[in-house]
Protein backbone atom coordinates (compact mmCIF):
# COMPACT_ATOMS: atom_id res chain seq x y z
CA UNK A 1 47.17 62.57 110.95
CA UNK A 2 50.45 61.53 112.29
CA UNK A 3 49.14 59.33 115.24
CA UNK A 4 46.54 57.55 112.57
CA UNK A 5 49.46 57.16 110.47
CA UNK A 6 48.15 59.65 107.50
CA UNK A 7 50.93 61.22 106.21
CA UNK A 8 53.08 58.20 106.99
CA UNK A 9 55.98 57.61 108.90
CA UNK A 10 57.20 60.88 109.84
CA UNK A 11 60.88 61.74 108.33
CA UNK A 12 61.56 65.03 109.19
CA UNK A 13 60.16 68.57 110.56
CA UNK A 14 60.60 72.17 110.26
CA UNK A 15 59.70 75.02 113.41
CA UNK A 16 59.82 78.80 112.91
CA UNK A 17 59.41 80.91 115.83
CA UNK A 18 58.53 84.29 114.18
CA UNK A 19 57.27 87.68 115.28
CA UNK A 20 57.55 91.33 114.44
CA UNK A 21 59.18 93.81 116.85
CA UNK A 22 57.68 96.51 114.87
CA UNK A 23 53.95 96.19 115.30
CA UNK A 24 51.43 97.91 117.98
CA UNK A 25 51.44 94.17 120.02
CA UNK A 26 54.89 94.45 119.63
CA UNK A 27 55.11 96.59 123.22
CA UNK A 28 57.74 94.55 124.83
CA UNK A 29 60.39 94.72 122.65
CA UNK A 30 60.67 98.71 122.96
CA UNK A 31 63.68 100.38 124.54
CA UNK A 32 63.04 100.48 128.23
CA UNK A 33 60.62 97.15 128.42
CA UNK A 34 62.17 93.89 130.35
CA UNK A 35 63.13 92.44 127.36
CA UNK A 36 65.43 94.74 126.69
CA UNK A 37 67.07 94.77 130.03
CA UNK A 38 70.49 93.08 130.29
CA UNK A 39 69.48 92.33 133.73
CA UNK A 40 66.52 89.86 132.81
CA UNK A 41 68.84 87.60 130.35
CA UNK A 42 68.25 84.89 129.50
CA UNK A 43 64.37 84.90 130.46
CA UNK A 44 64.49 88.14 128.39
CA UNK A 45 65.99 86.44 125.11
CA UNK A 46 63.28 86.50 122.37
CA UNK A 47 64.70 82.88 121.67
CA UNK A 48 65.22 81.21 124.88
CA UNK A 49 61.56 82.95 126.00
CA UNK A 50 59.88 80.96 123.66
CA UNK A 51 61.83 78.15 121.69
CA UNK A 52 60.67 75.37 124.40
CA UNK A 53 56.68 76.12 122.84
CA UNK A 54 58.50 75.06 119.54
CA UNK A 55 60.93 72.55 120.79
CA UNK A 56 57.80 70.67 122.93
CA UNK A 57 56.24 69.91 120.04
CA UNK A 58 59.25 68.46 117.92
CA UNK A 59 60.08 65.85 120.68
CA UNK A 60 56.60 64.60 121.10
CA UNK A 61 56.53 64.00 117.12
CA UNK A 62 60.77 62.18 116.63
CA UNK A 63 61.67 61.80 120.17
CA UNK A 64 64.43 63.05 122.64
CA UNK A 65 66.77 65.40 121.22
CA UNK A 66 70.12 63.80 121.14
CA UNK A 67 72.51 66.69 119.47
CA UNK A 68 71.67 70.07 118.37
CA UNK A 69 73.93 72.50 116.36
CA UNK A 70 73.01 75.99 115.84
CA UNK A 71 74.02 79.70 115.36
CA UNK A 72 72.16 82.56 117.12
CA UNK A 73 72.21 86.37 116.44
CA UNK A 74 70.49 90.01 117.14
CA UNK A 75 68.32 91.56 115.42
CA UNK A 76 67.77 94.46 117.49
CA UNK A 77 70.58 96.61 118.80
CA UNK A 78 69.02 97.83 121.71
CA UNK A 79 67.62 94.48 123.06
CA UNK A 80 70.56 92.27 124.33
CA UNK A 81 69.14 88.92 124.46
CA UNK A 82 69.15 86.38 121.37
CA UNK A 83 66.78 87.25 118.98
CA UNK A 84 67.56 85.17 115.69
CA UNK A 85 68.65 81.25 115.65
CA UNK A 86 68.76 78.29 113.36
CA UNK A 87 69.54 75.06 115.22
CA UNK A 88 69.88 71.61 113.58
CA UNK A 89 68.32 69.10 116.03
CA UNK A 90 69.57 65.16 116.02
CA UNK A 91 66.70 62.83 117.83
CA UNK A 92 67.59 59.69 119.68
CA UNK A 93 64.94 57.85 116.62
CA UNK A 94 67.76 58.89 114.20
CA UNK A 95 65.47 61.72 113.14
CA UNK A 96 66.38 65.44 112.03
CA UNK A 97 64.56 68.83 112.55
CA UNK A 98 65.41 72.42 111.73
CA UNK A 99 64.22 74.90 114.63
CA UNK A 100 64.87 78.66 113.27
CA UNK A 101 63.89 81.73 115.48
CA UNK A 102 63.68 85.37 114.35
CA UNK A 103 62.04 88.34 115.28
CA UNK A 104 62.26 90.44 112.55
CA UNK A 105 62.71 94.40 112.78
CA UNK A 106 59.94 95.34 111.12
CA UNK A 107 57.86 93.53 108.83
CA UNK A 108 57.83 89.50 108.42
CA UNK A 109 54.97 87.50 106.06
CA UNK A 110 53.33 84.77 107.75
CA UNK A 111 55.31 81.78 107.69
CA UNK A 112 54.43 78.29 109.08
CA UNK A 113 54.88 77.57 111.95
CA UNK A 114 55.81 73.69 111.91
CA UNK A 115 55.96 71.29 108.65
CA UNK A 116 55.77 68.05 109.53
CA UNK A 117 57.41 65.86 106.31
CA UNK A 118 55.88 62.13 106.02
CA UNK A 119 56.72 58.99 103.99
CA UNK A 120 53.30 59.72 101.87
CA UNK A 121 52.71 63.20 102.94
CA UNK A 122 53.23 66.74 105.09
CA UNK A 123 51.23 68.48 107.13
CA UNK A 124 51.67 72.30 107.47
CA UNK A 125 50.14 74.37 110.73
């Protein structure tokens, strides 16, 4: 849809990185895993593990990032890496996207993972 031009130019996107620490996949992110050792940073970070899968994606649709402006935060106490962001991304096309990160405590809903808004249309994976 956006190479055939179906939801129109593209204006703007949205990626969430999500996860919950708190289910039985959730192994790694227990006291005592590599995640949660200090040592590891930053390949340990929740965030920095895994934002490039969201990032990739983002450039390939508006370009090379230009500027980015973000906060990131902890959401567990025991695991020392960065495990909640929200970034503002400036492209080199003059485009915007908003790149958020969290892995929640316990329970999260499923969210989407990218919204892609065009001039006559979105498309939501």
């Amino acid at each position: 849809c956006i190479e055939s031009g179906g939801i129109g130019e593209v204006i703007t996107a949205r990626a969430k990185y999500w996860e919950s620490a708190g289910g039985e996949w959730a192994g790694d992110y227990l006291p005592g895993t590599w995640r949660c050792d200090a040592d590891k940073l930053p390949a340990a970070s929740f965030t920095f593990d895994g934002a490039s899968h969201w990032i990739r994606p983002l450039r390939l649709w508006l370009g090379e990032v230009d500027r980015v402006v973000g906060l990131c935060g902890r959401t567990l106490e025991h695991m020392p890496g960065v495990s909640c962001s929200q970034h503002i991304l400036a492209f080199k096309s003059g485009k915007t996207a908003i790149f958020e990160s969290l892995l929640a405590p316990e329970a999260i809903s499923d969210q989407p993972f990218f919204t892609i808004q065009g001039t006559r249309g979105e498309i939501v994976i």
